[in-house]
Structures are given as structure tokens and as C-alpha cells.
N, C-alpha and C. Protein backbone atom coordinates (compact mmCIF):
# COMPACT_ATOMS: atom_id res chain seq x y z
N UNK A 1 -20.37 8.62 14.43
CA UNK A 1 -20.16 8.28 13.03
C UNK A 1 -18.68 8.21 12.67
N UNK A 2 -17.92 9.13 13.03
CA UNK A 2 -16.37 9.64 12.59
C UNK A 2 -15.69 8.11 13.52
N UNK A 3 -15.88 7.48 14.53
CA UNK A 3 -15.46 7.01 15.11
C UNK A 3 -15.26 5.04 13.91
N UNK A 4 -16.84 4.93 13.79
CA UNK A 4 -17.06 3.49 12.92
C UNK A 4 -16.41 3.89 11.88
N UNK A 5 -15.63 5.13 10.79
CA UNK A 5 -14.55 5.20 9.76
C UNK A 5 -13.65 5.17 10.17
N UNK A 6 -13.04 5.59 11.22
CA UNK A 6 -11.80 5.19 11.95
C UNK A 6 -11.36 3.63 11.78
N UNK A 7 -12.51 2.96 12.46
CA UNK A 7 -12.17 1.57 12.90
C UNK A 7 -12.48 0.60 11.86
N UNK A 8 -12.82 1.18 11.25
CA UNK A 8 -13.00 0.45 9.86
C UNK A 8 -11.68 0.65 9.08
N UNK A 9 -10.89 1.69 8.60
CA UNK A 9 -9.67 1.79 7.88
C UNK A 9 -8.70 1.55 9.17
N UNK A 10 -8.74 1.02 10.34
CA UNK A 10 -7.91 0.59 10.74
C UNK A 10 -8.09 -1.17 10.37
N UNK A 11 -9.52 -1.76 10.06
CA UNK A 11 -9.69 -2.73 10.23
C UNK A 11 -9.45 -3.06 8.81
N UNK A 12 -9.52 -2.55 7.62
CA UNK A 12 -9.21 -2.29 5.97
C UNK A 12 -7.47 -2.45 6.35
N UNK A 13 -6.81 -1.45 6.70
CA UNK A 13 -5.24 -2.06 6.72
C UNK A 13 -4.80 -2.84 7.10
N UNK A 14 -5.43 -3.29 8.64
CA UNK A 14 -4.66 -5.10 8.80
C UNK A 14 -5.30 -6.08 8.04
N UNK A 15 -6.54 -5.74 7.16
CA UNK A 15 -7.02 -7.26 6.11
C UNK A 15 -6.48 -6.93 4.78
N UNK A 16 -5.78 -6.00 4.52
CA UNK A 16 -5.91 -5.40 3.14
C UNK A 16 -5.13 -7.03 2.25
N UNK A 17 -4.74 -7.68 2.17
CA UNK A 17 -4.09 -8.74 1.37
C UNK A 17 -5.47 -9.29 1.36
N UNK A 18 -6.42 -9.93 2.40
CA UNK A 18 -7.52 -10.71 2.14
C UNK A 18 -8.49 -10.12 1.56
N UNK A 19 -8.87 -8.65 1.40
CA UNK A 19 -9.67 -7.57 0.96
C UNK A 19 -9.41 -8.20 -0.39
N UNK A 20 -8.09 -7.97 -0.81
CA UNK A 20 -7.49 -7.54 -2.40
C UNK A 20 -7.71 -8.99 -3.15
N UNK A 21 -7.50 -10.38 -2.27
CA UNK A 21 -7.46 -11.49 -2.62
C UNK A 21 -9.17 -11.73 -3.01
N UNK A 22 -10.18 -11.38 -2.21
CA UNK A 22 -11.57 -11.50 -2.25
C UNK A 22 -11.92 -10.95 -3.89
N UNK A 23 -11.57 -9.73 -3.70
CA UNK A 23 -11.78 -8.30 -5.07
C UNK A 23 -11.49 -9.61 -6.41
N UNK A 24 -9.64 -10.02 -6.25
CA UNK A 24 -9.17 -10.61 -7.00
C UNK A 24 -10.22 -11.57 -7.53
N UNK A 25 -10.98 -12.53 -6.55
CA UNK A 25 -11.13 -13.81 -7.09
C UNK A 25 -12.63 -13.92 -7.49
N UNK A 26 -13.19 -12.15 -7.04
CA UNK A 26 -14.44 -12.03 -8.09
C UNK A 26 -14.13 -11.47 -9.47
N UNK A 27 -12.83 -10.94 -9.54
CA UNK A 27 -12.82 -10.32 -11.14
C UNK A 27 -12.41 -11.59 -11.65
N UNK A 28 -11.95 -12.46 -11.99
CA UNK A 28 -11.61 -13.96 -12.21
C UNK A 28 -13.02 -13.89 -12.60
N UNK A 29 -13.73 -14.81 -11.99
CA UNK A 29 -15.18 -15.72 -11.81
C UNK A 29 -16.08 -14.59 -13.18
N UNK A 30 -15.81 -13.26 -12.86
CA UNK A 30 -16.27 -12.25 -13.90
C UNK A 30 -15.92 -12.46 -15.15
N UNK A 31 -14.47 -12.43 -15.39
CA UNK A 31 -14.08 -12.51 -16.81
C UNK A 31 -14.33 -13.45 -17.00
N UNK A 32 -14.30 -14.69 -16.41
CA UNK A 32 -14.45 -16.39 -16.59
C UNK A 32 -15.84 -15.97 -17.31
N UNK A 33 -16.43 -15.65 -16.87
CA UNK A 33 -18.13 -15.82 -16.91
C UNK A 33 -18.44 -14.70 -18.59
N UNK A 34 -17.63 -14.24 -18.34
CA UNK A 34 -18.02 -12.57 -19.58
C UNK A 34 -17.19 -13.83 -20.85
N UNK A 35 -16.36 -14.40 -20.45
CA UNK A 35 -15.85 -15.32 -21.97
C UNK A 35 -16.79 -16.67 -22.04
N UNK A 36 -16.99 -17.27 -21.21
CA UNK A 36 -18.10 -18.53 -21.48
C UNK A 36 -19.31 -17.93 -21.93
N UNK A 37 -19.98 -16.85 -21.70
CA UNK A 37 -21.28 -16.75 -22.06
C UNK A 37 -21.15 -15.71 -23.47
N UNK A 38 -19.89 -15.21 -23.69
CA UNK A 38 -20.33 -14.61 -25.30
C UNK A 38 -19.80 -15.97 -26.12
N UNK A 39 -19.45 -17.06 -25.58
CA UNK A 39 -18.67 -18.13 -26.55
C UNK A 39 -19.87 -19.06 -26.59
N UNK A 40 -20.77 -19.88 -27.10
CA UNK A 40 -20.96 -20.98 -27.18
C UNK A 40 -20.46 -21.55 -28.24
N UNK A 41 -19.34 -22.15 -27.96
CA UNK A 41 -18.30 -22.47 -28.60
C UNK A 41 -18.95 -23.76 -29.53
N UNK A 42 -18.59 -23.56 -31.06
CA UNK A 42 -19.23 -24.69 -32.21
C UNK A 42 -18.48 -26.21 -32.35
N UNK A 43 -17.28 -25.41 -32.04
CA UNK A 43 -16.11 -27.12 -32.21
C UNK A 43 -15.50 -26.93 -31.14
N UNK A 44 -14.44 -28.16 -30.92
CA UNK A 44 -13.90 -28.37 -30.04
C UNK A 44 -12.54 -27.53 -30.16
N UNK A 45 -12.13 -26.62 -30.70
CA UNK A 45 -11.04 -26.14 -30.99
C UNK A 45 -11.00 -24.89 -30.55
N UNK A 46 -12.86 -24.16 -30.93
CA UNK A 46 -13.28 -22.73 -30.33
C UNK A 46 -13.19 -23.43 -28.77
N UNK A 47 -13.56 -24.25 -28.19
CA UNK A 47 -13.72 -24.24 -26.63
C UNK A 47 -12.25 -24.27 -26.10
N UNK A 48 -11.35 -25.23 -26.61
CA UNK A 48 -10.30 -25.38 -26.43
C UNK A 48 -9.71 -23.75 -26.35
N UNK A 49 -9.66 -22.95 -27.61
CA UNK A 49 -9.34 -21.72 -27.84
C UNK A 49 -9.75 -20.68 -26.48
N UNK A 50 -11.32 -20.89 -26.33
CA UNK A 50 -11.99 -19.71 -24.86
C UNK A 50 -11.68 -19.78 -23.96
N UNK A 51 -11.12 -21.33 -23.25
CA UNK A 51 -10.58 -22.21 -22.43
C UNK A 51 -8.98 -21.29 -21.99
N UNK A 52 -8.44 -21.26 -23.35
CA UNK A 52 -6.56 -20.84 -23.07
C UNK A 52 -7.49 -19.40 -22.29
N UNK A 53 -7.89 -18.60 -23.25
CA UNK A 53 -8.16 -17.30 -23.12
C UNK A 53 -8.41 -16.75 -21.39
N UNK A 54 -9.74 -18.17 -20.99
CA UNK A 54 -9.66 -17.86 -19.50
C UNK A 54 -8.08 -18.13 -18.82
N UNK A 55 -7.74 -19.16 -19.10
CA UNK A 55 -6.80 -19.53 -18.19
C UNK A 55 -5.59 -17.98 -18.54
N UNK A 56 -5.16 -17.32 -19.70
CA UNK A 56 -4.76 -16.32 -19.62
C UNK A 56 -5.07 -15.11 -18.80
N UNK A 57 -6.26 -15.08 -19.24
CA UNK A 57 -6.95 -14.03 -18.34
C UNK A 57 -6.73 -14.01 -16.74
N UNK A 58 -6.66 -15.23 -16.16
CA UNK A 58 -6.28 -15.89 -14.70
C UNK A 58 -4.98 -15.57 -14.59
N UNK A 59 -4.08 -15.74 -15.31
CA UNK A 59 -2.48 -15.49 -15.59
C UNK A 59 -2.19 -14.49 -15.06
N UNK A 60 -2.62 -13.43 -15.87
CA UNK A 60 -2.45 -11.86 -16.04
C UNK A 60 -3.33 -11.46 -14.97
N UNK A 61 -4.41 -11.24 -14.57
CA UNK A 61 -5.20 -10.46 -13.91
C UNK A 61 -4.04 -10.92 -12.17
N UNK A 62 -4.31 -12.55 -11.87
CA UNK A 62 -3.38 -12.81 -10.74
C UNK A 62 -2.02 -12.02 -10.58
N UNK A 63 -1.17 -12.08 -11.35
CA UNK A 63 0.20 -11.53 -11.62
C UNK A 63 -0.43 -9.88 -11.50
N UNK A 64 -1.29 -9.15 -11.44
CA UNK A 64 -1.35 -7.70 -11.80
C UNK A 64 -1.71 -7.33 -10.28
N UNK A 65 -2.46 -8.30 -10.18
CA UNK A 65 -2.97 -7.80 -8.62
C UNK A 65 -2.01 -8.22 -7.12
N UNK A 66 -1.57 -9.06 -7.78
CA UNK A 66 -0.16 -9.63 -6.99
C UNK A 66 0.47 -8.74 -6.94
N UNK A 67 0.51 -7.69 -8.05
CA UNK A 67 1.80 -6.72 -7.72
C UNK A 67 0.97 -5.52 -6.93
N UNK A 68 0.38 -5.16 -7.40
CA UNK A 68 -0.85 -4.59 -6.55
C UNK A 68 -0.80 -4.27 -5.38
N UNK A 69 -1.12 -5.24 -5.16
CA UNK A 69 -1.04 -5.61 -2.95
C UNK A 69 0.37 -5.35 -2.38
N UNK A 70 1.75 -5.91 -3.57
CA UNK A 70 2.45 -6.02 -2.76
C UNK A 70 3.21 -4.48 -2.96
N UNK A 71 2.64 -3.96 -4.00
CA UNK A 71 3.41 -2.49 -4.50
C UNK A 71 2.30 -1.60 -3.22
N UNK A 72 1.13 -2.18 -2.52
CA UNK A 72 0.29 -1.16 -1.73
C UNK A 72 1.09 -1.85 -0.64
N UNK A 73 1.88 -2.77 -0.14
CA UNK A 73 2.18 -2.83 1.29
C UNK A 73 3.57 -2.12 1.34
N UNK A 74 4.17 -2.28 0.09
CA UNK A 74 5.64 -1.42 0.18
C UNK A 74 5.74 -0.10 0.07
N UNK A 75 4.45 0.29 -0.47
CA UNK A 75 4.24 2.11 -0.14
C UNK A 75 3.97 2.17 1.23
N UNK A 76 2.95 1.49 1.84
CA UNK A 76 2.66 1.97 3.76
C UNK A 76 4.15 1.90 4.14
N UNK A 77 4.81 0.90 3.98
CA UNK A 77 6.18 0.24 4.61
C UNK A 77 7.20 1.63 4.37
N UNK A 78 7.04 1.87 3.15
CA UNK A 78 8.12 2.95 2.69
C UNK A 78 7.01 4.23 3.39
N UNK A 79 6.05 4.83 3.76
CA UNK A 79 5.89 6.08 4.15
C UNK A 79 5.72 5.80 5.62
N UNK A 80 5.76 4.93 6.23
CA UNK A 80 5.96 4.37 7.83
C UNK A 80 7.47 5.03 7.70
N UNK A 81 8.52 4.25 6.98
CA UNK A 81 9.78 4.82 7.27
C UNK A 81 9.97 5.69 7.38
N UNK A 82 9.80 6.64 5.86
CA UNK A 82 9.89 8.17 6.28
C UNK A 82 9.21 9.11 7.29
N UNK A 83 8.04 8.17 7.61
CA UNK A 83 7.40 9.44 8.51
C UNK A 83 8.48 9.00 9.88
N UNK A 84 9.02 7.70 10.36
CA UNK A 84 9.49 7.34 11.24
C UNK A 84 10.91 8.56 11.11
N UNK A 85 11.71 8.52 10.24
CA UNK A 85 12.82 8.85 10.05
C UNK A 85 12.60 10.37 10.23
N UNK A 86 12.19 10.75 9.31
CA UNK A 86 11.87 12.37 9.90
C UNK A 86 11.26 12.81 10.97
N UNK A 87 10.53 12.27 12.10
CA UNK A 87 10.01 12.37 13.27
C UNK A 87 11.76 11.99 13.84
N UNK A 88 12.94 11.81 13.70
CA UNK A 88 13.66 11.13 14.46
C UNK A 88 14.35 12.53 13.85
N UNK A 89 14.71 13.04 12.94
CA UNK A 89 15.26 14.07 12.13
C UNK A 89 14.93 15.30 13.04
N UNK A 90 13.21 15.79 13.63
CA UNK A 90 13.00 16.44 13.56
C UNK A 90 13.03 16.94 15.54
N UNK A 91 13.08 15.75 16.27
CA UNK A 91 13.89 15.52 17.64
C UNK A 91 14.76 15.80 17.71
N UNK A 92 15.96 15.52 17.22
CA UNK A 92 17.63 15.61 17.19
C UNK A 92 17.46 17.14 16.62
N UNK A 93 16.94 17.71 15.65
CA UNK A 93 17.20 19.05 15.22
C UNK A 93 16.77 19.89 16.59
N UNK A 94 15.53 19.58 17.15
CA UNK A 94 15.37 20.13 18.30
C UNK A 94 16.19 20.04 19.20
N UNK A 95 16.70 18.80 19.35
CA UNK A 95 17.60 19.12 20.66
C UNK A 95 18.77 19.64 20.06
N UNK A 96 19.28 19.98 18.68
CA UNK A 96 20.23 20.41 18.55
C UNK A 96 20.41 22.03 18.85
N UNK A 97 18.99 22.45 18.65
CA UNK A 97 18.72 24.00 18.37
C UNK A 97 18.45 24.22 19.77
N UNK A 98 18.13 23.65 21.02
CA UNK A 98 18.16 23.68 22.26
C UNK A 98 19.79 23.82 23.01
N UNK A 99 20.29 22.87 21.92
CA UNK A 99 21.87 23.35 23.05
C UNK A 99 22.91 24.04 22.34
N UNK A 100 22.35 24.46 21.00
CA UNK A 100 22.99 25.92 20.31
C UNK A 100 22.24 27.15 21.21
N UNK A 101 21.00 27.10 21.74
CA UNK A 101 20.60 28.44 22.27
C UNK A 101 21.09 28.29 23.90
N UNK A 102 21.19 27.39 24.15
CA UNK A 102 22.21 27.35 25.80
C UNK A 102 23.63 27.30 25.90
N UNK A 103 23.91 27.04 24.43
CA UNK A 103 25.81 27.27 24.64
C UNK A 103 25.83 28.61 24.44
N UNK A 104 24.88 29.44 23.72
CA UNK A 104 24.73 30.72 23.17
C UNK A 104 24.59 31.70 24.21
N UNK A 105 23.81 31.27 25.05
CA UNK A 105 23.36 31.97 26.16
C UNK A 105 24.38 32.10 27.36
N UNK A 106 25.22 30.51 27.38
CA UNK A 106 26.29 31.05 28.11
C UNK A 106 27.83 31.31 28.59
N UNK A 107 27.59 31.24 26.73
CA UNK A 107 28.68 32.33 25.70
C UNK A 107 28.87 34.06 25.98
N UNK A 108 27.42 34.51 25.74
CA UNK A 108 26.86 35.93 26.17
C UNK A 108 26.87 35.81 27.91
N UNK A 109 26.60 35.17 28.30
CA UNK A 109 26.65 35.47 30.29
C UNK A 109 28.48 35.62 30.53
N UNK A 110 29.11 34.37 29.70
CA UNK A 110 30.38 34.71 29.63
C UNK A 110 31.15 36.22 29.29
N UNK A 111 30.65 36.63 27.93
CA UNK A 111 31.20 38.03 27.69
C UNK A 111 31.14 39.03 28.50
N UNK A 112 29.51 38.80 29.10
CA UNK A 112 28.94 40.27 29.87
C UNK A 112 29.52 40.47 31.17
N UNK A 113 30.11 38.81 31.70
CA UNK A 113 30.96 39.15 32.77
C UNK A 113 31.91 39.89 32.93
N UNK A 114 32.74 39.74 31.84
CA UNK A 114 34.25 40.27 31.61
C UNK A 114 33.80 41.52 31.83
């Protein structure tokens, strides 16, 4: 079981733009549909009017989810870095604290000679 959630959120992060684009272009077709069916529009001015409203609605919802996707790929991007950078932080501290305890050590072999 633990194995098919694995490979699935590995398979969710390399589609995630086509995931978000799919999501996107049913909430569209939704609102499209939630404004044509409370409108049966009387004149040509109400249709004209429900008409802008979708095409707004298309405007805004696109532009929101656009940022969306691209504000969810620049968070992985930005916590890839840091985890990269501090894994690189946390090597170098090791080897730093490795050849403070061997200069240390034969600092003290030095003294005890004398």
C-alpha cells in the first residue's frame, strides 16, 4: 500500500502544472455553467452583460491559478535549495569539526611530548 502513495506523489510532482491546468479548466466550465443557468437572460444587453461576467470570471480565475502553480513550483525550487544548501553547510561543518579535533589531538601529543 505505502509503496502505490509513494509513486503516486512522485507521479503528482512531475504532472503537477497539467494536474493544476485540468482542476483549472473544470472550475471555468463550472462558473461558466453556475452563470448561464441562473441567467436566462430577457434582452440582449442581460446576455451581453452574463457574457462579460463569464469572460471575467475566465480572466481572474486563469491569472489566480497561474500564480498558483507557479508560486507551488517556486516553493519546491526554493526548499530544494535550502535543503541542498544546508546539506552542503552541514558536510563542511563536519569536516570542519573533524580537523579541529585532529589539529587538537596533535596539539596535545605535541605538549605531552615536551
Amino acid at each position: 500500500g505505502k509503496m502505490k502513495y509513494v509513486s503516486f506523489f512522485e507521479w503528482l510532482e512531475r504532472n503537477q502544472e497539467q494536474v493544476a491546468a485540468v482542476f483549472h479548466g473544470i472550475h471555468v466550465q463550472a462558473s461558466r455553467m453556475a452563470i448561464t443557468t441562473n441567467a436566462g437572460a430577457a434582452t440582449p444587453e442581460e446576455a451581453i452583460e452574463n457574457e462579460q461576467k463569464v469572460m471575467l470570471l475566465k480572466l481572474t480565475s486563469q491569472d489566480s491559478s497561474d500564480r498558483t502553480i507557479l508560486g507551488g513550483l517556486e516553493r519546491a525550487e526554493l526548499a530544494q535549495r535550502s535543503h541542498d544548501a544546508t546539506a552542503e553547510s552541514h558536510s563542511l561543518w563536519k569536516r570542519q569539526g573533524f580537523d579541529d579535533l585532529s589539529s587538537g589531538a596533535m596539539q596535545w601529543k605535541f605538549l605531552l611530548r615536551q
